[in-house]
Protein backbone atom coordinates (compact mmCIF):
# COMPACT_ATOMS: atom_id res chain seq x y z
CA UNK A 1 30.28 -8.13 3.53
CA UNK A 2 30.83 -5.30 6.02
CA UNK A 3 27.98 -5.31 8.88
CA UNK A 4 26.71 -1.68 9.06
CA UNK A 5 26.88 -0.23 12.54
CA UNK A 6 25.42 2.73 14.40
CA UNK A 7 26.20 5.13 17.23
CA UNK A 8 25.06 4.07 20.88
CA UNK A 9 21.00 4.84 20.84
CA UNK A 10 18.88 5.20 23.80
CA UNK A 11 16.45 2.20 22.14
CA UNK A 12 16.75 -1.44 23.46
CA UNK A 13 18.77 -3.32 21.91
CA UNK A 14 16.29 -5.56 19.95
CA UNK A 15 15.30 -2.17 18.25
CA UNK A 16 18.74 -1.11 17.00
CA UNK A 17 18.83 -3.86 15.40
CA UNK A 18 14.93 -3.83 13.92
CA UNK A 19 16.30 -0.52 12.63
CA UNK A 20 19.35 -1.90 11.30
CA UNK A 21 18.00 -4.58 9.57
CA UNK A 22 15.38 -2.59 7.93
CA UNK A 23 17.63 0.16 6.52
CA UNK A 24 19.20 -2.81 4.60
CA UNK A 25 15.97 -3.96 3.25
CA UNK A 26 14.92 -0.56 2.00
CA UNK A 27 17.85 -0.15 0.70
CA UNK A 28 17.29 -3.02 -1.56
CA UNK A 29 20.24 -5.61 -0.40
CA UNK A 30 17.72 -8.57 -0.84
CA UNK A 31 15.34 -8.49 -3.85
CA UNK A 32 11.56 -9.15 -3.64
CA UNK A 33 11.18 -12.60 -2.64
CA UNK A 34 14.83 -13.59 -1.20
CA UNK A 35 15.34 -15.08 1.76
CA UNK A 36 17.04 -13.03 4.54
CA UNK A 37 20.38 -14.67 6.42
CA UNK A 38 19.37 -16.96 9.39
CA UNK A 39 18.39 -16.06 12.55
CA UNK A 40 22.13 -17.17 13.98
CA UNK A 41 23.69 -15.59 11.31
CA UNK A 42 22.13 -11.96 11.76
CA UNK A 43 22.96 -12.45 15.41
CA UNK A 44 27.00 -13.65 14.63
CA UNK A 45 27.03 -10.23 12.33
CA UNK A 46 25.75 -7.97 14.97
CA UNK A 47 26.93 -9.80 18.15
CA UNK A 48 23.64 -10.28 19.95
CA UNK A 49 21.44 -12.88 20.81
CA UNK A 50 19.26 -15.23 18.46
CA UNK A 51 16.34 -13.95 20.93
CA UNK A 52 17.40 -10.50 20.34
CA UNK A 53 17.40 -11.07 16.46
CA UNK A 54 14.18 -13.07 17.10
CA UNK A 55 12.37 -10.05 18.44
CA UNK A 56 13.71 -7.61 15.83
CA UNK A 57 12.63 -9.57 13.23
CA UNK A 58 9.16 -9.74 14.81
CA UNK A 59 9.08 -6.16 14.66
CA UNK A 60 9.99 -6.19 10.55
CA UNK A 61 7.61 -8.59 9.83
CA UNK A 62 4.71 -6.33 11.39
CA UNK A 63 5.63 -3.82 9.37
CA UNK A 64 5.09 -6.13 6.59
CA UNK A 65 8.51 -6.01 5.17
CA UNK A 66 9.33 -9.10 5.69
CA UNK A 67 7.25 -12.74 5.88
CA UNK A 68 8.47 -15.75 7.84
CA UNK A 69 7.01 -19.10 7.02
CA UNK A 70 7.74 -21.80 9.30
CA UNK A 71 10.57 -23.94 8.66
CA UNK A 72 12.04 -22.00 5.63
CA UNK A 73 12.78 -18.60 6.55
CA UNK A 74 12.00 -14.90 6.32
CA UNK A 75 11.72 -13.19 3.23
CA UNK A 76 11.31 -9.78 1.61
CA UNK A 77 7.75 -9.48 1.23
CA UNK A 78 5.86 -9.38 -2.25
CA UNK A 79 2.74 -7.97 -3.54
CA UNK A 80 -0.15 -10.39 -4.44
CA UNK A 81 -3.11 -9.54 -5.53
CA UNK A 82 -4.64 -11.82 -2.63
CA UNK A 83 -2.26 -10.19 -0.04
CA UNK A 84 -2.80 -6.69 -1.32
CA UNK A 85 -6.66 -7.70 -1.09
CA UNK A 86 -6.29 -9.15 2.70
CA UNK A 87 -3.88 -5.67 3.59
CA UNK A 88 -5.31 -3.24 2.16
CA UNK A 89 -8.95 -3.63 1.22
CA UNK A 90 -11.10 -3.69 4.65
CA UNK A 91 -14.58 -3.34 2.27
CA UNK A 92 -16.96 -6.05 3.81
CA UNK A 93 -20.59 -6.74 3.40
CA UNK A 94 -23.07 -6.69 6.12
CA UNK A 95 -22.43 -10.67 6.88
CA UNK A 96 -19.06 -9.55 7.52
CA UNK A 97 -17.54 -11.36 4.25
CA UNK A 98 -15.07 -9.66 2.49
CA UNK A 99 -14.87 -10.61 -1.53
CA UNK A 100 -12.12 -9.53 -3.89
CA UNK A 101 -13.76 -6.58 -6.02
CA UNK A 102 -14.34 -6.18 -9.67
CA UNK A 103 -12.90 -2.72 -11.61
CA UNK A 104 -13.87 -0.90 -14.34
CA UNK A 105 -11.80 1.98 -15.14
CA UNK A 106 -13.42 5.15 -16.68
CA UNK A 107 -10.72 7.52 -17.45
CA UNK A 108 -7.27 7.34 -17.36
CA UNK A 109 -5.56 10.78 -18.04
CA UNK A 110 -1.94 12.48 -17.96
CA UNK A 111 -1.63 15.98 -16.68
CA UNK A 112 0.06 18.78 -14.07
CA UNK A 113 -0.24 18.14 -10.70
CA UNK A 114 -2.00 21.20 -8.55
CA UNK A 115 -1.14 22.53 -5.33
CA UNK A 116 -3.09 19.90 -3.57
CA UNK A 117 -1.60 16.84 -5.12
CA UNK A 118 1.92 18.58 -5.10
CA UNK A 119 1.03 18.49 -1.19
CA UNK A 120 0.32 15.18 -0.64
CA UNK A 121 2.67 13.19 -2.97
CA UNK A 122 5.10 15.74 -2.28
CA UNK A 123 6.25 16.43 -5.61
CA UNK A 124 8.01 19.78 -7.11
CA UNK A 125 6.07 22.26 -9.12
CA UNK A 126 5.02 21.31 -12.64
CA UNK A 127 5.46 17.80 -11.77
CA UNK A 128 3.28 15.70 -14.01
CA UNK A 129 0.72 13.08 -12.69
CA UNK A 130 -1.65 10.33 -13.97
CA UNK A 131 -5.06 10.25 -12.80
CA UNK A 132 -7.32 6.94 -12.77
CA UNK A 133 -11.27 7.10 -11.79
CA UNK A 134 -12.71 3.83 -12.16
CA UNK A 135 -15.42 2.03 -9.89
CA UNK A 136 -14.99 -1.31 -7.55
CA UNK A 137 -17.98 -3.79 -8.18
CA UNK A 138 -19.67 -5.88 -5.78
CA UNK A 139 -21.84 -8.52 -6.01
CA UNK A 140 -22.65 -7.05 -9.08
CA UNK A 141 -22.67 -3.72 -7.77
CA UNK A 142 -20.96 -0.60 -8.55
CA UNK A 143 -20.72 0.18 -4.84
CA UNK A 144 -17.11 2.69 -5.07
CA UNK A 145 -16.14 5.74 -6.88
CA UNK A 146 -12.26 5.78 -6.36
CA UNK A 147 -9.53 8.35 -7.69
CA UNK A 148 -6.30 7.44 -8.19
CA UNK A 149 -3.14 9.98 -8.75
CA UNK A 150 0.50 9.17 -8.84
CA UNK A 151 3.45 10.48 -10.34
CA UNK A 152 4.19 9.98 -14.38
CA UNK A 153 7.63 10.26 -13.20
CA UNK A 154 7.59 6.65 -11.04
CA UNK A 155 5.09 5.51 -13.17
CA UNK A 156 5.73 6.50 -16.82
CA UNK A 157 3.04 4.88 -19.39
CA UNK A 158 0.80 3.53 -16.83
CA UNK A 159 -2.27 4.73 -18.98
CA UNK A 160 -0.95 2.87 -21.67
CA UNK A 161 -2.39 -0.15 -19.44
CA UNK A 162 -5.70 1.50 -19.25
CA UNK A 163 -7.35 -1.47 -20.85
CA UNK A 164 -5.41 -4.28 -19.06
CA UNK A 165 -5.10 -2.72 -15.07
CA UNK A 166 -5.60 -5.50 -12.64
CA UNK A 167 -7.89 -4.93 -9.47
CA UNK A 168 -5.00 -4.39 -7.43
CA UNK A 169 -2.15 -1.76 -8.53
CA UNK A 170 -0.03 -2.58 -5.88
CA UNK A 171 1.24 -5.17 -7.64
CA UNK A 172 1.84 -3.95 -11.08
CA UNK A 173 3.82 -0.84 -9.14
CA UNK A 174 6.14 -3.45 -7.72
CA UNK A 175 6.75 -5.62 -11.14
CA UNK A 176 6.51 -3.29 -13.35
CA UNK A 177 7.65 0.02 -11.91
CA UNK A 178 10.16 -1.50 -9.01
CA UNK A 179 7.79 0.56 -6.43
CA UNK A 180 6.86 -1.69 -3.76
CA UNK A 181 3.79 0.04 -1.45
CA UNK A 182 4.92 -1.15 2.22
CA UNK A 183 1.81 0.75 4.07
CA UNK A 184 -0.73 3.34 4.17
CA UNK A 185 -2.29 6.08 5.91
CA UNK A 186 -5.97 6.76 5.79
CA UNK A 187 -8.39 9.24 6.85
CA UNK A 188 -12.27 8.43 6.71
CA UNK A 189 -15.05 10.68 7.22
CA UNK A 190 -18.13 10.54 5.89
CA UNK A 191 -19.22 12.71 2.66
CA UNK A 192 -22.53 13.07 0.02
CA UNK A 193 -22.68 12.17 -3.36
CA UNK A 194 -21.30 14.87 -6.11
CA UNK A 195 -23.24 14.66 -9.87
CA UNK A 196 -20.79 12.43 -10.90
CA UNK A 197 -20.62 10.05 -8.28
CA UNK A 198 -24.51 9.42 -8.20
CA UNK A 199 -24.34 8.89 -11.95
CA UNK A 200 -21.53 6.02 -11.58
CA UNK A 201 -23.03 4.30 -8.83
CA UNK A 202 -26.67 4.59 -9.38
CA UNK A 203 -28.20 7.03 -6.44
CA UNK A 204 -29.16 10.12 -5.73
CA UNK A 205 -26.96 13.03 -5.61
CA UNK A 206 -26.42 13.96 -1.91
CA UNK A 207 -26.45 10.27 -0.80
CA UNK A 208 -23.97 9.73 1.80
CA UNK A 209 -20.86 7.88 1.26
CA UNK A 210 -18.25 6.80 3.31
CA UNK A 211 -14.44 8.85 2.08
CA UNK A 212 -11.02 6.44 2.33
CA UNK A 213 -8.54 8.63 1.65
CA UNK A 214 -5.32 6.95 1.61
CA UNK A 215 -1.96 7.75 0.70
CA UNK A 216 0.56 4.72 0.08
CA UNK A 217 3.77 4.61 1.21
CA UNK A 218 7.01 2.90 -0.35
CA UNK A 219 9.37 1.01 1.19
CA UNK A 220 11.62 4.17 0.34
CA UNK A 221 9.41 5.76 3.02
CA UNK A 222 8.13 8.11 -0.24
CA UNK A 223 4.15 8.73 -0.80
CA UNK A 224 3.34 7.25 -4.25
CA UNK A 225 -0.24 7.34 -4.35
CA UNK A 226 -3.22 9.27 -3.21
CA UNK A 227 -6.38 7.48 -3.48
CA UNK A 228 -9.55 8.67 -2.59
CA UNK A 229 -12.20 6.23 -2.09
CA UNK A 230 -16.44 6.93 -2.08
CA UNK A 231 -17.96 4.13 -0.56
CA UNK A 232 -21.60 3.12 -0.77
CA UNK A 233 -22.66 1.91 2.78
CA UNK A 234 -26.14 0.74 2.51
CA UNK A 235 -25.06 -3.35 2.26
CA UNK A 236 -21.09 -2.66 3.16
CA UNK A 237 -19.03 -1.53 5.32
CA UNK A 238 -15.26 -0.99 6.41
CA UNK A 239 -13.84 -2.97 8.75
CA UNK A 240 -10.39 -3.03 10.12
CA UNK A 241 -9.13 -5.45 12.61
CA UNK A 242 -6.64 -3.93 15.00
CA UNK A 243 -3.87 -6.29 16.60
């Protein structure tokens, strides 16, 4: 197999070939779960260093692309529900212990996207979406209000598994859908209550609630969700630990 090469860059070395690897990740040479060639071998095809290979691959598996487990190798990274839960869910009560959530979804619905969503998922005119409200249960609790929207096109029939949605989506995008969510970006601010939010989660309208608004990105570097998350704050809290 031909090694792909690039035109001299200004980056150290190590990150050439970060960004060299990674290209041939997202571009799907090694399937969800397959081990990636050796250390040595990476640095015979691109005639560098095991250190320098050593450091890009650090940089990869940061970006959660890639896992290394000691002893067997690195690998193309995989939803779980327990990693997508560790990643991505930073809900924690007030003792600091974070618990995997319950779900209940309320309405699961096919339709145009508007203006807004064509914004953020950046998607063409006309482009039709599905949109999920359901609520996350603590303890017992119903303690978030979240809205989901992705595209019908990536994700054709998804409300057909209204009934039978898992907590976590992430992984049902990857095994179902071949979508695999690599990060996210998220905005929080703080907002009140709407009619239908106090209904769901038992509290006044106007009580305040902490906003997640996150878009997920695939490892095609496309947005393929928006998800907008009202948090009740009075015994939680989001917590994010930053390396």
């Amino acid at each position: 197999m031909a090694t792909r090469t690039r035109t001299p860059s200004a980056h150290p070395l190590f990150m050439q070939i970060k960004e060299m690897i990674s290209e041939r990740v997202k571009a799907g040479e090694w399937k969800e779960g397959e081990a990636l060639p050796s250390e040595f071998d990476f640095a015979r095809q691109y005639g560098v260093s095991q250190g320098t290979v050593r450091k890009a691959v650090a940089e990869i598996t940061d970006e959660k692309l890639v896992v290394r487990f000691r002893g067997k190798g690195t690998f193309v990274a995989t939803h779980t529900h327990e990693r997508e839960h560790s990643h991505f869910f930073h809900i924690v009560d007030n003792d600091g212990v974070k618990v995997l959530p319950g779900t209940q979804v309320l309405t699961c619905r096919r339709r145009k996207a508007n203006k807004e969503i064509e914004s953020h998922l950046k998607l063409s005119p006309g482009t039709y979406v599905v949109i999920i409200e359901r609520i996350r249960i603590l303890n017992g609790q119903a303690i978030i209000f979240e809205t989901i929207i992705v595209s019908d096109e990536i994700f054709p029939g998804l409300c057909s598994l209204e009934e039978n949605l898992p907590n976590e989506l992430y992984p049902i995008y990857e095994s179902k859908y071949q979508t695999r969510v690599i990060r996210a970006d998220e905005c929080i601010r703080a907002v009140s209550a709407n009619t239908r939010e106090a209904e769901v989660l038992g509290v006044d309208v106007g009580t305040p609630l902490l906003e997640v608004d996150r878009i997920a990105i695939s490892i095609k570097e496309i947005p393929v969700e928006w998800r907008r998350s009202h948090c009740l704050t009075r015994d939680h809290y989001y917590k994010n630990a930053i390396n």
